[in-house]
N, C-alpha and C. Protein backbone atom coordinates (compact mmCIF):
# COMPACT_ATOMS: atom_id res chain seq x y z
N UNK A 1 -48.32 -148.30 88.66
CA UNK A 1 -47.19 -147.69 87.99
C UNK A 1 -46.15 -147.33 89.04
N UNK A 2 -44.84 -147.68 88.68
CA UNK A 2 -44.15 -147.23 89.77
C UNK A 2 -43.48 -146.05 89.41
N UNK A 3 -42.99 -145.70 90.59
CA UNK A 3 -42.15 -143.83 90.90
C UNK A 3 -41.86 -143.78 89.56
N UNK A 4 -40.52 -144.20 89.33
CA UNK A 4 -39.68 -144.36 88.10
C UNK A 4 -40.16 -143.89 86.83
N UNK A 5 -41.52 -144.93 86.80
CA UNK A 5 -42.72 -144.47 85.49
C UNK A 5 -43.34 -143.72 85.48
N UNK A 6 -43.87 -143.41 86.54
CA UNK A 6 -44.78 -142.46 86.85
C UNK A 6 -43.77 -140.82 86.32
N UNK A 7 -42.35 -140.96 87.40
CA UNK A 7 -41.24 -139.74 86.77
C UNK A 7 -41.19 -139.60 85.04
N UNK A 8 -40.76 -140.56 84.63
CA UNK A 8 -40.70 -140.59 83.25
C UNK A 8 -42.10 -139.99 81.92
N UNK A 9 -43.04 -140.19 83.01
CA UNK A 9 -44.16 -139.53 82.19
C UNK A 9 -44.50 -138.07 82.39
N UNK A 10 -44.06 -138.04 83.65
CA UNK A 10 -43.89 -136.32 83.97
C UNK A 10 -42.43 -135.44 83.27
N UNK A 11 -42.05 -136.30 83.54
CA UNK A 11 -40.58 -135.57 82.51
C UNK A 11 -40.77 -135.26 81.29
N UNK A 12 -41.23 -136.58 80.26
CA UNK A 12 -41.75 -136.40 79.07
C UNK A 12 -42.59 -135.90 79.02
N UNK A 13 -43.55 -135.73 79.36
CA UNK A 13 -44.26 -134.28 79.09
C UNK A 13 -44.18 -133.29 79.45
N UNK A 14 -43.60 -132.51 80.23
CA UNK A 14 -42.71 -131.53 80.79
C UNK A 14 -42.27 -131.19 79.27
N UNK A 15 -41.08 -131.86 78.80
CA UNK A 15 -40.54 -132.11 78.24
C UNK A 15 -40.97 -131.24 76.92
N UNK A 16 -42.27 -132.08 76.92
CA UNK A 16 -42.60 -131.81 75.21
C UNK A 16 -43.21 -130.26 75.12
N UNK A 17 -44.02 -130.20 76.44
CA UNK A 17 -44.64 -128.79 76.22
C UNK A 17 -43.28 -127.85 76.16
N UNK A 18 -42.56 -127.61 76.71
CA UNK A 18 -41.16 -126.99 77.00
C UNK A 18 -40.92 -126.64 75.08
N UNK A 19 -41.01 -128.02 74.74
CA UNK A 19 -40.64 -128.11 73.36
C UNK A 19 -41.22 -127.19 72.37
N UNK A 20 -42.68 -127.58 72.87
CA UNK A 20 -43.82 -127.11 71.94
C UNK A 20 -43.56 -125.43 72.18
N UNK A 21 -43.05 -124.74 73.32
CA UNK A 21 -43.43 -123.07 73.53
C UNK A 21 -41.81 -123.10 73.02
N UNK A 22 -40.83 -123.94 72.87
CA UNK A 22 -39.72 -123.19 72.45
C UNK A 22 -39.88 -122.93 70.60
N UNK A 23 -40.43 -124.09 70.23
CA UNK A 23 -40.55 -124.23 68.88
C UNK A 23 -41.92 -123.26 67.94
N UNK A 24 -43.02 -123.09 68.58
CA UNK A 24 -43.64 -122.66 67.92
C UNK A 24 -44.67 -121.52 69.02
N UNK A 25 -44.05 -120.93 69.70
CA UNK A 25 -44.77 -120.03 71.29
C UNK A 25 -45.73 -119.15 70.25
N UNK A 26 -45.74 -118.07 69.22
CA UNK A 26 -46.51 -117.62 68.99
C UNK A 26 -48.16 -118.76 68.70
N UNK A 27 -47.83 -119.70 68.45
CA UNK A 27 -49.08 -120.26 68.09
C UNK A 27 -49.81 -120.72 69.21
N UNK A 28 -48.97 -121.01 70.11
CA UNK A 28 -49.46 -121.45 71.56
C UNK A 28 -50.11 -120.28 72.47
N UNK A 29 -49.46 -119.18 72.20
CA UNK A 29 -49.90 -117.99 73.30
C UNK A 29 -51.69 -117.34 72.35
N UNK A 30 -51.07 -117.59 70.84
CA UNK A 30 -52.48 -117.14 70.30
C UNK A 30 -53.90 -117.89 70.87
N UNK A 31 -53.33 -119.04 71.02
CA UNK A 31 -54.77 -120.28 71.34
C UNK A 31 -54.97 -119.84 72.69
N UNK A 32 -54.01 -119.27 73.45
CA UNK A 32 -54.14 -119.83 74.90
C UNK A 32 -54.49 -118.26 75.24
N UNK A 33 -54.89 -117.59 74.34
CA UNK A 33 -54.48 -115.77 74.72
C UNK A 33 -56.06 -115.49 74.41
N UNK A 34 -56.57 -116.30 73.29
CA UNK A 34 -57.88 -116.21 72.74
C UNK A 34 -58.41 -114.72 72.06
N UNK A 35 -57.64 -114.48 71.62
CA UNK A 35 -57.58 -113.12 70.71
C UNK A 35 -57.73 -111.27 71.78
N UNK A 36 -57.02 -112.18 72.94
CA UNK A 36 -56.58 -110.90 74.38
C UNK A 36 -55.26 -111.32 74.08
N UNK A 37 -54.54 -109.95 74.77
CA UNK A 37 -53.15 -109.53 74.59
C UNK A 37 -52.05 -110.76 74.51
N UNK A 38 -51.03 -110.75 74.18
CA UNK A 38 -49.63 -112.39 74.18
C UNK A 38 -49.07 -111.57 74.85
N UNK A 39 -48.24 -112.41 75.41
CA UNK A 39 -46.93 -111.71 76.27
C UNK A 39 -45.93 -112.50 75.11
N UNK A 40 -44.38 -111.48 75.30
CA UNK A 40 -43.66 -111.44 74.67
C UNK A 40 -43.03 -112.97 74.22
N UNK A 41 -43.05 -113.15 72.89
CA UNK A 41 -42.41 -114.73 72.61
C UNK A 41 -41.07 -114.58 73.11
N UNK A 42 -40.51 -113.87 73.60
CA UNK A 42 -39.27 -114.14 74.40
C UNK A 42 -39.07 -115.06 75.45
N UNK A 43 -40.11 -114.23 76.49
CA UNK A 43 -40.50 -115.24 77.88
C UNK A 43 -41.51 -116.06 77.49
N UNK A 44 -42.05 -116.67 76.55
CA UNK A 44 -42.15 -117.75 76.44
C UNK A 44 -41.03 -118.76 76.24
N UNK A 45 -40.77 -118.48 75.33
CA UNK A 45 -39.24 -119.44 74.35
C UNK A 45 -38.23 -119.29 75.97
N UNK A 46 -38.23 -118.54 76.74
CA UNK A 46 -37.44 -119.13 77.95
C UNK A 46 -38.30 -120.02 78.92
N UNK A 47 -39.62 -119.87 79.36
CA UNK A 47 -39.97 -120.95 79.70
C UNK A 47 -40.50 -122.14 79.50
N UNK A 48 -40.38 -122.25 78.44
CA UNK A 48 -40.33 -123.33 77.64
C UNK A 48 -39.22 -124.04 77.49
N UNK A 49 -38.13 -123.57 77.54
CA UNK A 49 -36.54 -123.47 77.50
C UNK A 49 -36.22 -124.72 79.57
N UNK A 50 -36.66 -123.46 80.29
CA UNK A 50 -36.53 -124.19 81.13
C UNK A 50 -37.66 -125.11 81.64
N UNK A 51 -38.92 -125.37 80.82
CA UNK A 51 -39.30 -126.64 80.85
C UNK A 51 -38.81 -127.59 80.56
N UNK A 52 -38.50 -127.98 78.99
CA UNK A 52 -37.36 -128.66 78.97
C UNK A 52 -36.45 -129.09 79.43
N UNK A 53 -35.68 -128.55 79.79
CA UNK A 53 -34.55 -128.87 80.70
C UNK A 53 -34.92 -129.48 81.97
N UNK A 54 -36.05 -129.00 82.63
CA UNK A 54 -36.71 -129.74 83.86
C UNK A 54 -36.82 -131.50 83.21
N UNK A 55 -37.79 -130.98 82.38
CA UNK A 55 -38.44 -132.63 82.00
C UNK A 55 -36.93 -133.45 81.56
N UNK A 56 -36.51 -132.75 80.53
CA UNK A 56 -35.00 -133.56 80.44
C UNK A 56 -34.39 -134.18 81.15
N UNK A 57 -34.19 -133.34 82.85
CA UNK A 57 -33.26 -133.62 83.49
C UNK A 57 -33.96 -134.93 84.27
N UNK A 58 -35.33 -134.58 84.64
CA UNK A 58 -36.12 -135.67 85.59
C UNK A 58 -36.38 -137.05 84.09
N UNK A 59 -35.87 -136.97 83.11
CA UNK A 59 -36.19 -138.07 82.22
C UNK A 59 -34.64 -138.90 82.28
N UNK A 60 -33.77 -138.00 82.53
CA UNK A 60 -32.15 -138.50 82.41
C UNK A 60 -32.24 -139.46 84.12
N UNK A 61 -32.93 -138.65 85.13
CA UNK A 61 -32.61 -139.37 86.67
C UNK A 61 -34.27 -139.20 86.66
N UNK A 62 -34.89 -140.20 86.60
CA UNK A 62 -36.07 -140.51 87.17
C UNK A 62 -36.41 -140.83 88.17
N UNK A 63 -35.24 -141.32 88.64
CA UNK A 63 -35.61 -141.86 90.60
C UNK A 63 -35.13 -141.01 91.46
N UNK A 64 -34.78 -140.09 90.88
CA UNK A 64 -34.42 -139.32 92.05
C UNK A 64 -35.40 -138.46 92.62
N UNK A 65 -35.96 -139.27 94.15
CA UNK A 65 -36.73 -137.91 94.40
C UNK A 65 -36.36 -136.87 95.19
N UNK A 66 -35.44 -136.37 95.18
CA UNK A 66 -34.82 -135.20 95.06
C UNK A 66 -35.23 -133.80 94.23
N UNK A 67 -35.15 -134.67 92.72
CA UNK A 67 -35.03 -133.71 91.72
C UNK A 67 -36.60 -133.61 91.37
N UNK A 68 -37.38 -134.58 91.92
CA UNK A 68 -39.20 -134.59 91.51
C UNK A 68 -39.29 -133.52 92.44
N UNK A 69 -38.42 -133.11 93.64
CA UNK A 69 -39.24 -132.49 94.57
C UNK A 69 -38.83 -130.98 94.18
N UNK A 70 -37.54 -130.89 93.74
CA UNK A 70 -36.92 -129.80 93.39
C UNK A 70 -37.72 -128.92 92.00
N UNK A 71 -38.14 -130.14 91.02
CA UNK A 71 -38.91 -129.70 90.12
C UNK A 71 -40.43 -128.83 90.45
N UNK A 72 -41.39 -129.85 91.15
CA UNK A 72 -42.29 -129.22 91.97
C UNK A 72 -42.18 -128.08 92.25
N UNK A 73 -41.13 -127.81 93.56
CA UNK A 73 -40.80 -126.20 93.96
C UNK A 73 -40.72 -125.64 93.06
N UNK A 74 -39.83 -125.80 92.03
CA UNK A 74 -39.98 -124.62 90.84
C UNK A 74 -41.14 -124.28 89.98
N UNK A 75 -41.96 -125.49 89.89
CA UNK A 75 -43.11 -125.43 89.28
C UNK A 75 -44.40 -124.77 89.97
N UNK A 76 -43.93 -124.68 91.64
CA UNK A 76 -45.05 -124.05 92.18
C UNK A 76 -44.94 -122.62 92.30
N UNK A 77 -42.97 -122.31 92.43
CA UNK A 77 -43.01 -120.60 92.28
C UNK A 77 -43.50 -120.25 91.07
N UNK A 78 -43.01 -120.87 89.97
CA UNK A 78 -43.80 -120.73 88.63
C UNK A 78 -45.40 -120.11 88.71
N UNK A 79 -45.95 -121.08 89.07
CA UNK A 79 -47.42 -121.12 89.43
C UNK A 79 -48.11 -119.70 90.25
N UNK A 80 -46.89 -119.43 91.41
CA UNK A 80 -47.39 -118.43 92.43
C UNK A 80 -46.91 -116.98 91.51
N UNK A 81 -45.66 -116.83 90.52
CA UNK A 81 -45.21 -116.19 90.05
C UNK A 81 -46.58 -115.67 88.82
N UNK A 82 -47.09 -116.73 88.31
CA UNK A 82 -48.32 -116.04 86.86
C UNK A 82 -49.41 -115.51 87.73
N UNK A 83 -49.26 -116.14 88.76
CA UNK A 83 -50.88 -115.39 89.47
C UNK A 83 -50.52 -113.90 90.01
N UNK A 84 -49.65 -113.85 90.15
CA UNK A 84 -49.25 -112.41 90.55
C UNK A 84 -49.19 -111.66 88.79
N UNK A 85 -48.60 -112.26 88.26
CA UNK A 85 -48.49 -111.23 87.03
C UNK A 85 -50.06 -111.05 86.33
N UNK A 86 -50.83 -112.13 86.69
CA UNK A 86 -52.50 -111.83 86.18
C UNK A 86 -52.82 -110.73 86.77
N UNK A 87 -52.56 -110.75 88.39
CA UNK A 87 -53.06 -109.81 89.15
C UNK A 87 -52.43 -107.79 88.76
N UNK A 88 -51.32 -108.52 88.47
CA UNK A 88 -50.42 -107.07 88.28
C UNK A 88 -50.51 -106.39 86.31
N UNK A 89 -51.20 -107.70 85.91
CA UNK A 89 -51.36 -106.97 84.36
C UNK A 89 -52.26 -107.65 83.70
N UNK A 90 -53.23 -107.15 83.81
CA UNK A 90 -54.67 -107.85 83.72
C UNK A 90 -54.84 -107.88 82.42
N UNK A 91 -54.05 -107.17 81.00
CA UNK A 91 -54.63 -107.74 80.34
C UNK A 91 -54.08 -108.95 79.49
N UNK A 92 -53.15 -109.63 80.21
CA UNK A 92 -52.19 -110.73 80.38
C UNK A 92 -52.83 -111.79 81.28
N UNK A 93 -53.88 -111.30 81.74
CA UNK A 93 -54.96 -112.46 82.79
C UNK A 93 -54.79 -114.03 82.21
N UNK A 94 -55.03 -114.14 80.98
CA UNK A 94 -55.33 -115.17 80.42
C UNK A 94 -54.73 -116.27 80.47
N UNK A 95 -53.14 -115.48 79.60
CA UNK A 95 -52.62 -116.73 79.34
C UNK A 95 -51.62 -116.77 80.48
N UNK A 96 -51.78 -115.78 81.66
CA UNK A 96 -50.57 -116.01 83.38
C UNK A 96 -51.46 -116.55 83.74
N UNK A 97 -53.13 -117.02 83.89
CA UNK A 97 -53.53 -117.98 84.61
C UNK A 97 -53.95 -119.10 83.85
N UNK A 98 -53.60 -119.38 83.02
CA UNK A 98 -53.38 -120.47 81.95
C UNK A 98 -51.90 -121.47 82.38
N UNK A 99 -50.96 -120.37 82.62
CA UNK A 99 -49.91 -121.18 83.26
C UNK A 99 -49.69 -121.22 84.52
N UNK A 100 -50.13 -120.38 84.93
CA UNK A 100 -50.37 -120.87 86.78
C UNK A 100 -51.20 -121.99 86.69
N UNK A 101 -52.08 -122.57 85.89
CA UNK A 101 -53.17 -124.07 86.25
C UNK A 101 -51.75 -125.02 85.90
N UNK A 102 -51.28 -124.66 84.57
CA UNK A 102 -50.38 -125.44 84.09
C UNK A 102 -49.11 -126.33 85.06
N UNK A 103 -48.53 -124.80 85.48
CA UNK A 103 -47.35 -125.36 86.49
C UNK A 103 -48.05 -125.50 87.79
N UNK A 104 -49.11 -125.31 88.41
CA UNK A 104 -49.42 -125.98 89.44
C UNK A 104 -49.94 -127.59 89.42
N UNK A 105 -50.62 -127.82 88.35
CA UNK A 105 -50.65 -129.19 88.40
C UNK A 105 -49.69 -130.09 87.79
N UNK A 106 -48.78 -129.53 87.40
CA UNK A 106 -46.82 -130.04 87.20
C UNK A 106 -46.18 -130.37 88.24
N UNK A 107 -46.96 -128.98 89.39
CA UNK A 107 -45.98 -129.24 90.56
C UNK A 107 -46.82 -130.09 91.95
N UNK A 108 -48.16 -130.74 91.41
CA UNK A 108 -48.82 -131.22 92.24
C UNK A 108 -48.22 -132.64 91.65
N UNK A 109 -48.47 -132.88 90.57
CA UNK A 109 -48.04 -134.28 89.63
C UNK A 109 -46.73 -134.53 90.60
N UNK A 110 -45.55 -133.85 90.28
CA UNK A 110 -44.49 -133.95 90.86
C UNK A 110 -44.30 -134.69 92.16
N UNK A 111 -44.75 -133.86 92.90
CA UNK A 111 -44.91 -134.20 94.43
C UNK A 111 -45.52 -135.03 94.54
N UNK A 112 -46.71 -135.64 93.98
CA UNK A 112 -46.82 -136.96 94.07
C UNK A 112 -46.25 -138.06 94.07
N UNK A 113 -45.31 -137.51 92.99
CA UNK A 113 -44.58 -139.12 92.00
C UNK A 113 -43.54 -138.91 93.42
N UNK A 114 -43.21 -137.87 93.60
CA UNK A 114 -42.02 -138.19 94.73
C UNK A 114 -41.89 -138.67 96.09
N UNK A 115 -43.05 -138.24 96.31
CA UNK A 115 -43.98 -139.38 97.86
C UNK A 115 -43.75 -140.53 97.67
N UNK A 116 -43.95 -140.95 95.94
CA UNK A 116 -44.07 -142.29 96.14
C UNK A 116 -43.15 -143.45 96.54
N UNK A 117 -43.65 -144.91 97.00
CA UNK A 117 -42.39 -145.68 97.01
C UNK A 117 -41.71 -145.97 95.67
N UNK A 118 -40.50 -146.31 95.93
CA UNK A 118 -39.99 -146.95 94.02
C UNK A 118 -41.05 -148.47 94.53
């Protein structure tokens, strides 16, 4: 698979989850919360918001690895950002290290596709 494709499948799915927490976050945080505390459908519906827009943007320029690498970084403060909030509000453990697995292997995916040759 090359860069290009490889981008395009990370975008689109980026993409869709982005979609899925803007469109329907209470149902997502319930599954992913497992009947322990949700954090506010607000900050979901925003990061979901700027998932989207990530995956969007890396689906509009797929070769740019620039923007795979730029995505990554954000996906790994993401990542470093829920593990601190597990740590700092434990009974939010769940679903901040639910998305710390999430955006770290977004931002490992990433960095891959962007190593790569086209």
């Amino acid at each position: 698979m090359t860069r290009t494709s490889a981008a395009r499948v990370w975008g689109g799915t980026t993409a869709v989850i982005g979609a899925v927490l803007l469109i329907r976050p209470a149902a997502v945080t319930a599954r992913v919360s497992a009947g322990a505390s949700t954090p506010d459908l607000t900050i979901v519906r925003v990061l979901g918001g700027r998932q989207l827009l990530q995956g969007g943007a890396v689906l509009v320029r797929p070769g740019s690895a620039a923007l795979l690498r730029l995505g990554s970084v954000v996906d790994l403060l993401h990542a470093a950002s829920m593990v601190a909030a597990a740590t700092l509000w434990p009974r939010y453990r769940r679903p901040a290290l639910a998305s710390a697995v999430l955006a770290g292997t977004s931002a490992a995916a990433g960095a891959l596709i962007g190593r790569r040759r086209r």
